[in-house]
C-alpha atoms as a PDB file:
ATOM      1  CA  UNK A   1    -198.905  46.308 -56.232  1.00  0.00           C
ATOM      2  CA  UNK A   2    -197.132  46.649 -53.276  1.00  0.00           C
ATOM      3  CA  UNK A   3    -199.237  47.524 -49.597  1.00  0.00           C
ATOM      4  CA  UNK A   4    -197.275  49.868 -46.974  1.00  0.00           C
ATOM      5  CA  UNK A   5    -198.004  50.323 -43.726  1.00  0.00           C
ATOM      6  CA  UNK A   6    -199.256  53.479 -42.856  1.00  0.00           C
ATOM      7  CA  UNK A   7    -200.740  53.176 -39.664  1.00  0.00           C
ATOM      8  CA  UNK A   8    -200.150  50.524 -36.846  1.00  0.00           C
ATOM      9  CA  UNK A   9    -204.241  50.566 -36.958  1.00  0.00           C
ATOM     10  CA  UNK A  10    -207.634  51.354 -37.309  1.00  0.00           C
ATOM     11  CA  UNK A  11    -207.365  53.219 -33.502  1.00  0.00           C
ATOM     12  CA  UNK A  12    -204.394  54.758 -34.552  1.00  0.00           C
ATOM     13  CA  UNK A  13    -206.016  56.177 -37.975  1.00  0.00           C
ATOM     14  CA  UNK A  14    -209.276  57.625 -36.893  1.00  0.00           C
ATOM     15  CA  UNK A  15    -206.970  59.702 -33.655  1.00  0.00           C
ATOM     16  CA  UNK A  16    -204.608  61.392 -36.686  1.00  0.00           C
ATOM     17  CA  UNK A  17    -206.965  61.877 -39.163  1.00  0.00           C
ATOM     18  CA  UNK A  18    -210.056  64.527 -38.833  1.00  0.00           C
ATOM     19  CA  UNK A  19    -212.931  62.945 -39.871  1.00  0.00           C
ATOM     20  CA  UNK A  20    -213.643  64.392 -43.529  1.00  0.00           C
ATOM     21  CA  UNK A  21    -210.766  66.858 -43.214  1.00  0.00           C
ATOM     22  CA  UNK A  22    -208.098  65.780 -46.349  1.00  0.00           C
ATOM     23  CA  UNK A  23    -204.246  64.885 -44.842  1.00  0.00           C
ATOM     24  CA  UNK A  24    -201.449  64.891 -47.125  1.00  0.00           C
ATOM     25  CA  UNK A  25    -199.316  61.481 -46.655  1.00  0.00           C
ATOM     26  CA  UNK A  26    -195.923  61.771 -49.040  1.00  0.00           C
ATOM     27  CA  UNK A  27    -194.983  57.736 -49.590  1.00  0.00           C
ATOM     28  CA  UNK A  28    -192.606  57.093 -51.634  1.00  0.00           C
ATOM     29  CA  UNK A  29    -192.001  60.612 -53.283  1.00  0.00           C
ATOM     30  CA  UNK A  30    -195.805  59.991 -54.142  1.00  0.00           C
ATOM     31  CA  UNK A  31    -198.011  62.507 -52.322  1.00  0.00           C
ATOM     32  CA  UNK A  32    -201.373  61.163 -51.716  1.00  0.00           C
ATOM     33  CA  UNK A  33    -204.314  62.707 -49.793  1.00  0.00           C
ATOM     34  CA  UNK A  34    -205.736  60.594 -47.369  1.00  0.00           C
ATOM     35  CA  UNK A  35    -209.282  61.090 -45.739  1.00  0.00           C
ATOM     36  CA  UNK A  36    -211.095  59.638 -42.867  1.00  0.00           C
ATOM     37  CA  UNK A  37    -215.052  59.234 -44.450  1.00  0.00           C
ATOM     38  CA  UNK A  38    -218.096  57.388 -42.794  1.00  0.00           C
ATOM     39  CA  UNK A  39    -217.102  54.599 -45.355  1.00  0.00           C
ATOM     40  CA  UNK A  40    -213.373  54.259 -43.798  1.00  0.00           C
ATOM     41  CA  UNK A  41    -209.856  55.306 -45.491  1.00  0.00           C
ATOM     42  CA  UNK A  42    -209.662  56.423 -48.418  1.00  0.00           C
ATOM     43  CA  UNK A  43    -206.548  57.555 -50.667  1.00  0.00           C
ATOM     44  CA  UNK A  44    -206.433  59.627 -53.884  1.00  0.00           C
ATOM     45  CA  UNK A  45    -203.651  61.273 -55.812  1.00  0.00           C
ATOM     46  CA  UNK A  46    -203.132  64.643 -53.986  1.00  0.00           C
ATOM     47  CA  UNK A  47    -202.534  66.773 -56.979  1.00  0.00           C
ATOM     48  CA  UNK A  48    -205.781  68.096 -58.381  1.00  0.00           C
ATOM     49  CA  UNK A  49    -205.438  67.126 -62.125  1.00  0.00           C
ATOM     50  CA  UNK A  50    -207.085  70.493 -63.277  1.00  0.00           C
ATOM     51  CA  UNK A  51    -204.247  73.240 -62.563  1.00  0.00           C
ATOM     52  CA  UNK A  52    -201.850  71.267 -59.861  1.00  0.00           C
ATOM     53  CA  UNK A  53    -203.399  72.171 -56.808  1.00  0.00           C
ATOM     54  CA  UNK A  54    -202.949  70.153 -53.586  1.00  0.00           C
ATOM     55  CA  UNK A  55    -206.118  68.609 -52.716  1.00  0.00           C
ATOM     56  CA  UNK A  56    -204.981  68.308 -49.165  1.00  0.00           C
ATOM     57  CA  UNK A  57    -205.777  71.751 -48.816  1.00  0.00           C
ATOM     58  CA  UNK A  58    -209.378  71.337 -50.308  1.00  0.00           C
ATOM     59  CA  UNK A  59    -212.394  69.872 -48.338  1.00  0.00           C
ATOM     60  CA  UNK A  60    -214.833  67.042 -48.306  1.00  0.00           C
ATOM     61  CA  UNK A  61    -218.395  68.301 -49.362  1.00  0.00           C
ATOM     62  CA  UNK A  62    -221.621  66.444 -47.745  1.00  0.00           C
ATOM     63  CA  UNK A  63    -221.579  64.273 -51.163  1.00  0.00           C
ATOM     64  CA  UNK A  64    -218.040  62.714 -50.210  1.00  0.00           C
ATOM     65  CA  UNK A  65    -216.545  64.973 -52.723  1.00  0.00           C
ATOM     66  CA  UNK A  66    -212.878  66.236 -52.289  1.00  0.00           C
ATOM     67  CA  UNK A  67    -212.855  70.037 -54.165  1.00  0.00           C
ATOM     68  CA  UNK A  68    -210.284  71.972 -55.269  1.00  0.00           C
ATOM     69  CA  UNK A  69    -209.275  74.837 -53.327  1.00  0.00           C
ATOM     70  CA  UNK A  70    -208.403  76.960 -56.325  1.00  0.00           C
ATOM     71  CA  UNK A  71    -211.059  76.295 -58.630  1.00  0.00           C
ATOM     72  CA  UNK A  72    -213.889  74.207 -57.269  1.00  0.00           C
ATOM     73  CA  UNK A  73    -213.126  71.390 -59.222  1.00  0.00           C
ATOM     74  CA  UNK A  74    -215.044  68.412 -57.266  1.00  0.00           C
ATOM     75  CA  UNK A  75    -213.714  64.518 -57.397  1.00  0.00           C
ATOM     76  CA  UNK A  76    -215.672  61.400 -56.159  1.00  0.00           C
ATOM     77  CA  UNK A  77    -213.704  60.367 -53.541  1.00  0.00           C
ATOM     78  CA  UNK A  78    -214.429  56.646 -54.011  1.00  0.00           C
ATOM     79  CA  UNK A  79    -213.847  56.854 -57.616  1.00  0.00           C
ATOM     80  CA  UNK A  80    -211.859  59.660 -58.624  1.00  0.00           C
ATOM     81  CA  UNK A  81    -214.387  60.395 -61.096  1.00  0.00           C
ATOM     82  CA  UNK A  82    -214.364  64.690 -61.723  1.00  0.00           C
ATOM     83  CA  UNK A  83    -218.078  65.118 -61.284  1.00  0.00           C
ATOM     84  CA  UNK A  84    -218.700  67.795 -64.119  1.00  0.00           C
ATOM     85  CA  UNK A  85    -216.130  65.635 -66.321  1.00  0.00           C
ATOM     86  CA  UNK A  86    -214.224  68.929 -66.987  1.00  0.00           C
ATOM     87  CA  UNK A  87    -210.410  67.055 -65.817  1.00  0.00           C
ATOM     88  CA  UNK A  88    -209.287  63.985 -65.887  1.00  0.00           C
ATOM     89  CA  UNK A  89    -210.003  61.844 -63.121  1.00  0.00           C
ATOM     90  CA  UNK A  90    -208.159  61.095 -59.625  1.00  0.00           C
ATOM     91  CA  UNK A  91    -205.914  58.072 -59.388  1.00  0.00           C
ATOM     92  CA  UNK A  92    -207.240  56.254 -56.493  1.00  0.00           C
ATOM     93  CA  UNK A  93    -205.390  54.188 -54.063  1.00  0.00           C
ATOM     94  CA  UNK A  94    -206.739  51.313 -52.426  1.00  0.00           C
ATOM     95  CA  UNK A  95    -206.533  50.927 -48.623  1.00  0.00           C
ATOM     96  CA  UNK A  96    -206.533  47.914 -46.461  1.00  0.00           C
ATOM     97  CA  UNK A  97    -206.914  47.377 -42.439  1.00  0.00           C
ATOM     98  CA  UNK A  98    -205.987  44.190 -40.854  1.00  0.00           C
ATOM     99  CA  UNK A  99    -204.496  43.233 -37.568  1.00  0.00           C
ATOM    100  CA  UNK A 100    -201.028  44.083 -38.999  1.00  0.00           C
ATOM    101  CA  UNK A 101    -202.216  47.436 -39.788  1.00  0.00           C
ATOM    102  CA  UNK A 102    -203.365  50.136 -41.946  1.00  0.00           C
ATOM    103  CA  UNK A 103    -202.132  49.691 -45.789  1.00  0.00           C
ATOM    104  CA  UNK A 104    -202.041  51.567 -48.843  1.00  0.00           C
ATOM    105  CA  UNK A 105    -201.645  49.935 -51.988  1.00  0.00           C
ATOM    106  CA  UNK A 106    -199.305  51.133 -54.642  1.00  0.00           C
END
């Protein structure tokens, strides 16, 4: 796995990212969705596994769900578990903070 720096910090993280509001990051031709939570960073694939649909352009439910904005489709944000098991899951990406920085592992 290899960690790249995607913010200079912590500071710098929560002033770019809305809490609870999904951001699109594209690293490494990978496009990941990134969201702020009350439990930190966290990173899943950005392409809802359902029917292709960016999940940057969904929302975080009061669960900590990300859904789908074309079909509802709801995925553990932690886990990347579908929650009604009707898609596969999310890849999730972990994410580190340090003094160096803000990291995502891939």
């Amino acid at each position: 796995m290899e960690w790249i720096k995607i913010f200079p910090g912590l500071a710098e993280a929560r002033v770019r990212l809305v809490q609870n509001k999904p951001q699109l990051l594209l690293i490494r031709n990978l496009r990941i969705c990134v969201v702020q939570t009350h439990d930190g960073l966290l990173a899943v694939a950005d392409t809802c596994p359902h029917n292709g649909e960016s999940l940057s352009k969904g929302h975080v439910n009061f669960l900590g769900e990300i859904v789908c904005p074309w079909h509802g489709q709801r995925f553990h944000l932690k886990t990347g578990r579908e929650c009604a098991e009707r898609s596969p899951d999310l890849l999730t990406y972990p994410v580190k903070a340090g003094d160096e920085g803000v990291f995502i592992g891939i």
